[in-house]
Protein backbone atom coordinates (compact mmCIF):
# COMPACT_ATOMS: atom_id res chain seq x y z
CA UNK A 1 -16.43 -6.41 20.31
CA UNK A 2 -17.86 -7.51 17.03
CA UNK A 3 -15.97 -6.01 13.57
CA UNK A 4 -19.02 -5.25 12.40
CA UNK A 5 -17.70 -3.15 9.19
CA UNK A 6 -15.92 -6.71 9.02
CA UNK A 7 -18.86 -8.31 9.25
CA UNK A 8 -20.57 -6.77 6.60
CA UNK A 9 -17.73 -6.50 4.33
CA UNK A 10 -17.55 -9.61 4.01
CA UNK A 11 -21.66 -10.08 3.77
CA UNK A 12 -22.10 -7.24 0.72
CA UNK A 13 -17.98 -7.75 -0.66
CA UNK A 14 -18.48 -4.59 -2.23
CA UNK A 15 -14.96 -3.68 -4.44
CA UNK A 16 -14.73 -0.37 -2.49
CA UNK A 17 -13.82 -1.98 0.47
CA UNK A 18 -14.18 -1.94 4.06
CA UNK A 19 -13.84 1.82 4.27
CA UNK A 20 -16.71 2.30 1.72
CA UNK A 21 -18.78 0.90 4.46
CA UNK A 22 -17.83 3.26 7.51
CA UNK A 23 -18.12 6.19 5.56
CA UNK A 24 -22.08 5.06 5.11
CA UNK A 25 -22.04 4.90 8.73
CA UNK A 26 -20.70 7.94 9.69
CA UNK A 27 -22.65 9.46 7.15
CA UNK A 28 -25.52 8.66 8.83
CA UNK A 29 -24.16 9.61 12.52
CA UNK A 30 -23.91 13.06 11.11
CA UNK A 31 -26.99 13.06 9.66
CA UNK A 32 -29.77 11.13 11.52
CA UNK A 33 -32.53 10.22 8.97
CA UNK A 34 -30.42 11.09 5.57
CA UNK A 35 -32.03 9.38 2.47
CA UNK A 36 -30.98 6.76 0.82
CA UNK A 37 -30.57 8.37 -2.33
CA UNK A 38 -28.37 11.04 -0.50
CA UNK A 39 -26.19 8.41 0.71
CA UNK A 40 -25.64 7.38 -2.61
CA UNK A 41 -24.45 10.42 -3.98
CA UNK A 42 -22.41 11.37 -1.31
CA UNK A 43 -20.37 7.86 -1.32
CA UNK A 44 -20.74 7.51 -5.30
CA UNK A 45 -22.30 3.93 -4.87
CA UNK A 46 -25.56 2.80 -6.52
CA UNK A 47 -28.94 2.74 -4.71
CA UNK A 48 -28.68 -1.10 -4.46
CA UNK A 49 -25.67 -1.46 -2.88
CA UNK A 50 -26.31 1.41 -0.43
CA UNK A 51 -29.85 -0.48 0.39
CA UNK A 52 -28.10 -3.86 0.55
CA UNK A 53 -25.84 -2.31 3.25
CA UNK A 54 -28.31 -0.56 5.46
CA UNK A 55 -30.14 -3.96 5.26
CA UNK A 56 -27.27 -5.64 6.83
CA UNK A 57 -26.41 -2.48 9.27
CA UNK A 58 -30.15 -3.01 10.42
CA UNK A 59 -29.52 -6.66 11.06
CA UNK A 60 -26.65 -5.94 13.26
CA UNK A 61 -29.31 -3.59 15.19
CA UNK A 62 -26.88 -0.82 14.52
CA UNK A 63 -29.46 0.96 12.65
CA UNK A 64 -33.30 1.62 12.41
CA UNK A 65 -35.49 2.73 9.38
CA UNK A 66 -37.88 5.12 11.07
CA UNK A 67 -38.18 8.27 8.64
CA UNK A 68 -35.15 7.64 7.07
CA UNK A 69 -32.23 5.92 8.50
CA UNK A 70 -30.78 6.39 12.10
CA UNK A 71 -28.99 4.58 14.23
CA UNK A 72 -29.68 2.87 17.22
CA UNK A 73 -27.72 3.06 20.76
CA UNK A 74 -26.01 -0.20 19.79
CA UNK A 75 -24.87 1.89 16.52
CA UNK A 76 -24.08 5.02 18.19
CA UNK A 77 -21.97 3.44 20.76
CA UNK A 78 -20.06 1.76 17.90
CA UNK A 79 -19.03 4.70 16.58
CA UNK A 80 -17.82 6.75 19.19
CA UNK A 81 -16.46 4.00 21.44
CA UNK A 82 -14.87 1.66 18.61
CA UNK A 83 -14.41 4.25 15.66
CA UNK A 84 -13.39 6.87 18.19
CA UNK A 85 -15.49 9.23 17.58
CA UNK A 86 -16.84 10.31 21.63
CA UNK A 87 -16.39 13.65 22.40
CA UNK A 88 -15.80 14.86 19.02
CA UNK A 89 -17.28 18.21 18.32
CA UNK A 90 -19.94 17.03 15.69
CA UNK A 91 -20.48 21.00 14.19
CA UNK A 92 -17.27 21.54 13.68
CA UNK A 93 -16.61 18.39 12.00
CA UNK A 94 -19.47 18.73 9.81
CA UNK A 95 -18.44 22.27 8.76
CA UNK A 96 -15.20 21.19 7.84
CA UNK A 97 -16.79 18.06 6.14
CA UNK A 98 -18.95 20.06 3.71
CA UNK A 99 -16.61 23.57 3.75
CA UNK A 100 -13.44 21.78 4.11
CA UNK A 101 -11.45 25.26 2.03
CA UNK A 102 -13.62 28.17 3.44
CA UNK A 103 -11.98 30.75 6.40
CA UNK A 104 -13.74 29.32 9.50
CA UNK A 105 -12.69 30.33 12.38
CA UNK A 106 -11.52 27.59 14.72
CA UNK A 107 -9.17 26.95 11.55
CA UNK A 108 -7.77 30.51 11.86
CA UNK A 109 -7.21 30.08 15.84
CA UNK A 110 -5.18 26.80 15.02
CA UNK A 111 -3.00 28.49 12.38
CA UNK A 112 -2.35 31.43 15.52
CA UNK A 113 -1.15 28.37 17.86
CA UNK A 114 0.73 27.05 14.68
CA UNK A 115 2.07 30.04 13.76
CA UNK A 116 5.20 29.92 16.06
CA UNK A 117 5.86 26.78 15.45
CA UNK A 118 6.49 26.52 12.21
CA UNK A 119 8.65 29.43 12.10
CA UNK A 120 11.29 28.23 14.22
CA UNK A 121 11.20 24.66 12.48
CA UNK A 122 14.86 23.53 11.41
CA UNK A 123 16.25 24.20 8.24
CA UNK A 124 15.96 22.56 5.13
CA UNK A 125 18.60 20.22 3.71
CA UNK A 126 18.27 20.69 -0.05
CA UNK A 127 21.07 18.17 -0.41
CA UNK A 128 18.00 15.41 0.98
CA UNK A 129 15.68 17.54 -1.54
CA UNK A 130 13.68 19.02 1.60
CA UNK A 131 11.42 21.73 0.58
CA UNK A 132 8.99 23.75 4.13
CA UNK A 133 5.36 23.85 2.76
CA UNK A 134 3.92 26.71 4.32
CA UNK A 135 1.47 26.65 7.76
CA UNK A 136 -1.56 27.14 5.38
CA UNK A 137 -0.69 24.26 3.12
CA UNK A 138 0.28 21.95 6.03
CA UNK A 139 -3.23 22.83 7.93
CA UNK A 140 -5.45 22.29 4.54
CA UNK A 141 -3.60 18.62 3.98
CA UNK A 142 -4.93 17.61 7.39
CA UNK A 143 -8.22 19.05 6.84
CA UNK A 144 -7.70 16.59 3.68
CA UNK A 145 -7.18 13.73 5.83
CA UNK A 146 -10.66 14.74 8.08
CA UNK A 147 -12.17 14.81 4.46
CA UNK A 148 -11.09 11.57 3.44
CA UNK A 149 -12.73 10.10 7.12
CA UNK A 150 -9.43 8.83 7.76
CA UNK A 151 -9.19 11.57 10.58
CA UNK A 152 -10.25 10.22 13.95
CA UNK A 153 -9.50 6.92 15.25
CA UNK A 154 -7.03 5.99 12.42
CA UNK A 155 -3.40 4.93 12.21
CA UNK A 156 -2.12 7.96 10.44
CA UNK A 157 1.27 7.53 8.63
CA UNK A 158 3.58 10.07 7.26
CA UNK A 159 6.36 9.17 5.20
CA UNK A 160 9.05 11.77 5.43
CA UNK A 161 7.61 14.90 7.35
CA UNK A 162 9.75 18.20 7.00
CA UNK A 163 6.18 19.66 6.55
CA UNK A 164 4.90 19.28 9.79
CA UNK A 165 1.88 17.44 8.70
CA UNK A 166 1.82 15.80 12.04
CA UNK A 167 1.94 18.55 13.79
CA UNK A 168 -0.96 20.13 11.63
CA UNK A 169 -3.27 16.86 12.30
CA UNK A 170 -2.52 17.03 15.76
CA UNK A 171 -3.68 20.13 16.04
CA UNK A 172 -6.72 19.54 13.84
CA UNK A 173 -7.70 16.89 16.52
CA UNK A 174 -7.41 18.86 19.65
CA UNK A 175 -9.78 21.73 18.14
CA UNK A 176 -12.04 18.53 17.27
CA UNK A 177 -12.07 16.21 20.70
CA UNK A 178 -13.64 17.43 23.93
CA UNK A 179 -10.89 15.64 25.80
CA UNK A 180 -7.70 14.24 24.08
CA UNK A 181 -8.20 11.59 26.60
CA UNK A 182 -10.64 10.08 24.22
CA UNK A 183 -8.82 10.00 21.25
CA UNK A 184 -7.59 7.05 20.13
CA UNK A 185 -5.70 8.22 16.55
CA UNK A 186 -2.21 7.51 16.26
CA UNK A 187 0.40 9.37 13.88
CA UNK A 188 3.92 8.15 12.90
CA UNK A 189 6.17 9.56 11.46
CA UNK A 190 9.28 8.26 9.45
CA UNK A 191 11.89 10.26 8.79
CA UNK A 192 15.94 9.92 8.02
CA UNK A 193 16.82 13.56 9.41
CA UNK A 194 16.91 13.44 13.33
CA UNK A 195 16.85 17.14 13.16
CA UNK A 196 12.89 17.61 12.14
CA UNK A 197 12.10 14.42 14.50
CA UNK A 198 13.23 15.95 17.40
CA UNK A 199 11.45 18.78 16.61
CA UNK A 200 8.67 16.97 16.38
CA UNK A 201 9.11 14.70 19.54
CA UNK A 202 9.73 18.03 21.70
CA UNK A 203 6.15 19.69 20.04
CA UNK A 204 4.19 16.40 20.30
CA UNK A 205 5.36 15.93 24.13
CA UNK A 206 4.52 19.73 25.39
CA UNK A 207 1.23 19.67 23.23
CA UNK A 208 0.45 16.50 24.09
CA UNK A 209 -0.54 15.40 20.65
CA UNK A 210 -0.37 11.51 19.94
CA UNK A 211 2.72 11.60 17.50
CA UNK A 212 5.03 8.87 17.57
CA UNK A 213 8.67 9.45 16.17
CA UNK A 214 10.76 6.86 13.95
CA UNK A 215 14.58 7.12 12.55
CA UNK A 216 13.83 5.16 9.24
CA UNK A 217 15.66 4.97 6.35
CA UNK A 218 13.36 4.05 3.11
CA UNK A 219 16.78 2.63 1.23
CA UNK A 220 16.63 -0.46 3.57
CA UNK A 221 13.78 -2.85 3.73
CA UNK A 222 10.71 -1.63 6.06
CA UNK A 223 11.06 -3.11 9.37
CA UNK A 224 8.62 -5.97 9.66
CA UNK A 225 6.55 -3.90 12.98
CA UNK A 226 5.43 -1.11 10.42
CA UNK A 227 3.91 -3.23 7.80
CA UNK A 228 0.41 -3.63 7.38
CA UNK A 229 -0.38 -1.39 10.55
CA UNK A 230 -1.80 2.01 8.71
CA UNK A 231 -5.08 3.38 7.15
CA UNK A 232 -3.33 5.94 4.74
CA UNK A 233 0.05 7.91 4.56
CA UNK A 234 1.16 11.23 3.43
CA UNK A 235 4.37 11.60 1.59
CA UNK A 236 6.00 14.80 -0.77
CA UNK A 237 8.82 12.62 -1.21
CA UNK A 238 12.19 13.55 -3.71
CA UNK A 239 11.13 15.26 -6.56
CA UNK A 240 12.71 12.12 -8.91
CA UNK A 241 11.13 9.38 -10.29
CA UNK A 242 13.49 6.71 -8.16
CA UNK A 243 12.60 8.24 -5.15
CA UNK A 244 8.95 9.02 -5.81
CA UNK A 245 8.69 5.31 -6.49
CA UNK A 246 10.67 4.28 -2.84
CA UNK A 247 8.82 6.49 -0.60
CA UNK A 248 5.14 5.19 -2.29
CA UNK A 249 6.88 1.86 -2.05
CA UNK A 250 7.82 1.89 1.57
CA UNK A 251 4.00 3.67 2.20
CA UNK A 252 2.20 1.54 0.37
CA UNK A 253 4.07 -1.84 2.35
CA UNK A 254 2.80 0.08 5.93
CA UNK A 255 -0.89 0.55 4.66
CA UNK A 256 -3.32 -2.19 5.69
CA UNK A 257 -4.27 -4.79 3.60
CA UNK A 258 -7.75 -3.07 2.50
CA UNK A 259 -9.03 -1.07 -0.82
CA UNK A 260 -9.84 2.23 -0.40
CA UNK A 261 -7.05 3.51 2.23
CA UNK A 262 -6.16 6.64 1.06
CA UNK A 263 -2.65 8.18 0.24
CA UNK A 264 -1.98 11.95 -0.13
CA UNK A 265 0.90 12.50 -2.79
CA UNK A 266 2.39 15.91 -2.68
CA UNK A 267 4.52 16.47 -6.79
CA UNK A 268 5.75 18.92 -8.38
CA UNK A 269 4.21 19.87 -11.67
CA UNK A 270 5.89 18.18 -14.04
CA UNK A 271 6.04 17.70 -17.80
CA UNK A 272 3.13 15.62 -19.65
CA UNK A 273 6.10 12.87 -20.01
CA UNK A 274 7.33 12.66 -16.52
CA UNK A 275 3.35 12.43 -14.75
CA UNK A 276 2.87 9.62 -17.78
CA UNK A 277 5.65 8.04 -16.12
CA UNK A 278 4.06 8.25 -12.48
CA UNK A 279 0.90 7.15 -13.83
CA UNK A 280 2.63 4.33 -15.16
CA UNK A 281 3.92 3.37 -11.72
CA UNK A 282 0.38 3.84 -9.99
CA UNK A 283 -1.16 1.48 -12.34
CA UNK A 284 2.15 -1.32 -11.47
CA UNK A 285 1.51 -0.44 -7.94
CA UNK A 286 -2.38 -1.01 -8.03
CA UNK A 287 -3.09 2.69 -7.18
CA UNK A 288 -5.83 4.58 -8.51
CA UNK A 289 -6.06 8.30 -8.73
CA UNK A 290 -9.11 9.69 -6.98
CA UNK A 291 -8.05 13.55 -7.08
CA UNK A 292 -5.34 15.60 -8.29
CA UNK A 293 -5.51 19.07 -7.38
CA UNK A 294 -3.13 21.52 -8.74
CA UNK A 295 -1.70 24.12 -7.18
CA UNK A 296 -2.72 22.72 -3.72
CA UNK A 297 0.41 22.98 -2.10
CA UNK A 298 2.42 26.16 -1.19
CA UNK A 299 6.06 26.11 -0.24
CA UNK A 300 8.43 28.70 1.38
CA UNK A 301 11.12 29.50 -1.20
CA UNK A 302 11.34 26.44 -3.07
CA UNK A 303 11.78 29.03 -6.80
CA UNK A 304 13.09 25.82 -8.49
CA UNK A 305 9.46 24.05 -8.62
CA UNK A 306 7.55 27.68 -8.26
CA UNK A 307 6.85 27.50 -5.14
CA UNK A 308 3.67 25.26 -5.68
CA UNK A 309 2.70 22.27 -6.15
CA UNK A 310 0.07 19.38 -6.80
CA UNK A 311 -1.79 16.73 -4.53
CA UNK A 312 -2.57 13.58 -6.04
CA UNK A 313 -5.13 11.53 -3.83
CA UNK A 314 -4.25 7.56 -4.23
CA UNK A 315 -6.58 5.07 -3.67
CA UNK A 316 -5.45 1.16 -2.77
CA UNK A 317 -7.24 -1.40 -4.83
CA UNK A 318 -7.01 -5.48 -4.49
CA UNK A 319 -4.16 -5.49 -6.77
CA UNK A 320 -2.12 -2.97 -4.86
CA UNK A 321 1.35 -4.02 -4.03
CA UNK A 322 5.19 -2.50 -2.99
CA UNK A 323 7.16 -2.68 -5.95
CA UNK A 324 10.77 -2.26 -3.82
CA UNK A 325 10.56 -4.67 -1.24
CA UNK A 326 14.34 -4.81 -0.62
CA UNK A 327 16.99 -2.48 0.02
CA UNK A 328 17.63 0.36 -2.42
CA UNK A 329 21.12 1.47 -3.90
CA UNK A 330 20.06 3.57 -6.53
CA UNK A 331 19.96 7.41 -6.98
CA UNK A 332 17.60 8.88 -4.97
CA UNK A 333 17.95 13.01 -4.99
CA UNK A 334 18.06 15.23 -7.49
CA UNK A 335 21.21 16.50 -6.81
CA UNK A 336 22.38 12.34 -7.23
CA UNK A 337 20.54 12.43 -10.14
CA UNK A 338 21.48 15.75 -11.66
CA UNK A 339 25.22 16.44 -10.57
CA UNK A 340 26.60 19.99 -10.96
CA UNK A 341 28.96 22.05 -9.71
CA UNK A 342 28.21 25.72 -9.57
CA UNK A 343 30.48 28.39 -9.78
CA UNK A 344 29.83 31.71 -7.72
CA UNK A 345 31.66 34.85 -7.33
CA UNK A 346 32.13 36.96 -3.95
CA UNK A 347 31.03 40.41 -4.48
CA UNK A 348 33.21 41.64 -2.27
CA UNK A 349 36.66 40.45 -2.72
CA UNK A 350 35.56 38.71 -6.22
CA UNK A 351 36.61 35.53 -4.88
CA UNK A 352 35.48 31.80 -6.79
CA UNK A 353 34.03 29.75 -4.90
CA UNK A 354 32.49 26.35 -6.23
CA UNK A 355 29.30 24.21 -5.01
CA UNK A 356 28.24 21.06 -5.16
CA UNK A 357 27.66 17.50 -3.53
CA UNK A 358 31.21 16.60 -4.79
CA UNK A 359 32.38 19.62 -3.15
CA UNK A 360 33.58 21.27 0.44
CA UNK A 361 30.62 23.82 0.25
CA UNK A 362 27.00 21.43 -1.05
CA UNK A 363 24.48 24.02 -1.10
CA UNK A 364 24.16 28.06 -1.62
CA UNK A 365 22.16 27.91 1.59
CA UNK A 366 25.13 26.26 2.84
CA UNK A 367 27.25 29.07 1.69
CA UNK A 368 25.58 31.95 2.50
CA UNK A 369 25.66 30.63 6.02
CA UNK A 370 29.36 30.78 6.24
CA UNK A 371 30.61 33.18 4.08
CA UNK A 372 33.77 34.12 1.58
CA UNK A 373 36.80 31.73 2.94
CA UNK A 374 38.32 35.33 2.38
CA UNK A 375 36.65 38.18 3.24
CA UNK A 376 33.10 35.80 5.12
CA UNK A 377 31.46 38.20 3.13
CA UNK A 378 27.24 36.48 2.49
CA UNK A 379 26.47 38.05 -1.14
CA UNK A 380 27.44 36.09 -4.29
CA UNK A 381 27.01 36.59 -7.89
CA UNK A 382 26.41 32.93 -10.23
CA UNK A 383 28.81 33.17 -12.67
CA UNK A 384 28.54 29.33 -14.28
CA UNK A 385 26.76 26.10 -13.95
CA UNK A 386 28.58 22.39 -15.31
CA UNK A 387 27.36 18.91 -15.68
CA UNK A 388 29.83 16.63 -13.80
């Protein structure tokens, strides 16, 4: 079969890139006889450019001009053989296309399967700055990804995913395809803690959702089999600058070689100084910002970043490029980055107990869980906090 998005790529070498070009397409297979000026607002490209594409779309006879634009059964049979799109429930799409935040109701049913699920999840490991976003958050980040038309048929990535995202977009596409059968999306995930990828593993093989599992650590060098394989990547990596830059690193090395792939960054609000900082490293890393929405994200407990936080949608470029290509022996965590030892005080037996990564007990989570040394009593009082 013909690449004809290739094809014409190469024909029109628009800067937006190769994904520019489906989205045009698929515009049109949701809307048989759209306008050309439509399609140029919707896709934010001049009239010229959108015209110079349907001229080479019609001379690959995968489109007609017969009061307005529509495709032909060479065209349709592109899309929903090659660009996976048979079988897909074209209402439902389209309603989450155009009311992507509103309280539909076949998103409601998924978060009742979900529900469940994401309750018994594991637990986090603060110590690896892990931080649950909550069902609602993890559901409107795959509607995202449908949004973005990087949805069905695409090599989904997610870097680091104690969120569940997969499972979400998983989900998402079995409420979308007539038969699963039919769907030709992948999703990876890469993760260090074997804990949430067996979870995931066990979900994905009694759902039957197309998830594929991988023990990866981002300090070592990507293995060479992931590189240049995805069409965008999720991440909500450590809330530090070092390991921000290493998980967008490691992402941006797996993405294919194309402008336009998408990448959805989940942050914590941070000061004016530390997101001049990340911009700083998006423009060194070829990235462009094409939305930032605050408040977007939702987490369960999480008090020390309030609970919410921001999505940043990244765009590749020509100029994009990993800027840690090797292994990484830096700090990574906040807790490597910010080392203190907490003192807390058992109110029962008034007993001292200290925390920290350089000591017995890491985490209050930790400590809670099993109890005063003396009396195993689960209620402490913080008395102090020290820099090490």
């Amino acid at each position: 079969m013909v690449d004809y998005l290739q094809e014409i790529n190469k024909n029109v070498n628009i800067e937006e890139g190769k994904q520019a070009i489906e989205n045009i397409l698929l515009n049109i297979y949701f809307k048989e006889g759209i306008s050309t000026k439509e399609l140029a607002r919707n896709n934010l490209l001049p009239i010229p450019v959108i015209s110079a594409i349907k001229k080479e779309f019609i001379k690959y006879r995968l489109l007609v001009q017969d009061r307005g634009v529509r495709l032909t059964k060479e065209g349709r049979h592109f899309i929903e053989n090659e660009l996976g799109f048979r079988g897909v429930n074209k209402a439902l799409y389209t309603k989450l296309l155009t009311e992507p935040w509103n309280d539909h109701k076949e998103v409601n049913e998924i978060k009742e399967e979900l529900k469940e699920i994401f309750m018994n999840r594991p637990e986090v490991d603060v110590i690896i700055d892990q931080s649950k976003c909550t069902l609602d958050t993890a559901l409107k980040r795959a509607i995202l990804c449908l949004k973005n038309h990087v949805l069905i048929g695409k090599k989904i990535l997610c870097v680091g995913d104690d969120d569940l995202v997969s499972i979400a977009l998983g989900f998402l596409l079995k409420k979308l395809s007539v038969n699963m059968k039919n769907c030709n999306t992948t999703i990876s995930v890469m993760d260090i803690d074997k804990r949430f990828l067996n979870y995931i593993r066990n979900i994905s093989e009694e759902k039957d959702l197309p998830i594929k599992c991988e023990y990866v650590d981002f300090r070592k060098p990507l293995p060479k089999n992931f590189k240049k394989q995805y069409d965008c990547f999720f991440t909500d990596p450590p809330y530090t600058l070092q390991g921000m830059n290493l998980f967008l690193s490691r992402g941006i090395e797996a993405l294919k070689d194309q402008s336009g792939l998408p990448i959805f960054f989940s942050y914590a609000h941070k000061s004016p100084d530390f997101e001049l900082n990340m911009q700083e490293y998006f423009v060194d890393a070829g990235l462009t910002v094409s939305e930032m929405m605050t408040r977007f994200n939702n987490y369960e407990g999480a008090g020390i970043i309030g609970s919410t936080g921001q999505m940043i949608v990244l765009k590749t470029t020509s100029r994009s490029r990993t800027l840690i290509e090797d292994s990484y022996e830096g700090v990574l965590y906040t807790g490597e980055l910010k080392r203190t030892i907490r003192s807390y005080k058992c109110k029962n037996c008034g007993g001292i107990i200290k925390v920290g990564a350089s000591e017995k007990i890491k985490t209050i989570e930790d400590l809670k869980v099993q109890g005063c040394n003396k009396c195993k009593n689960k209620v402490f009082q913080l008395l102090e906090k020290s820099k090490i």
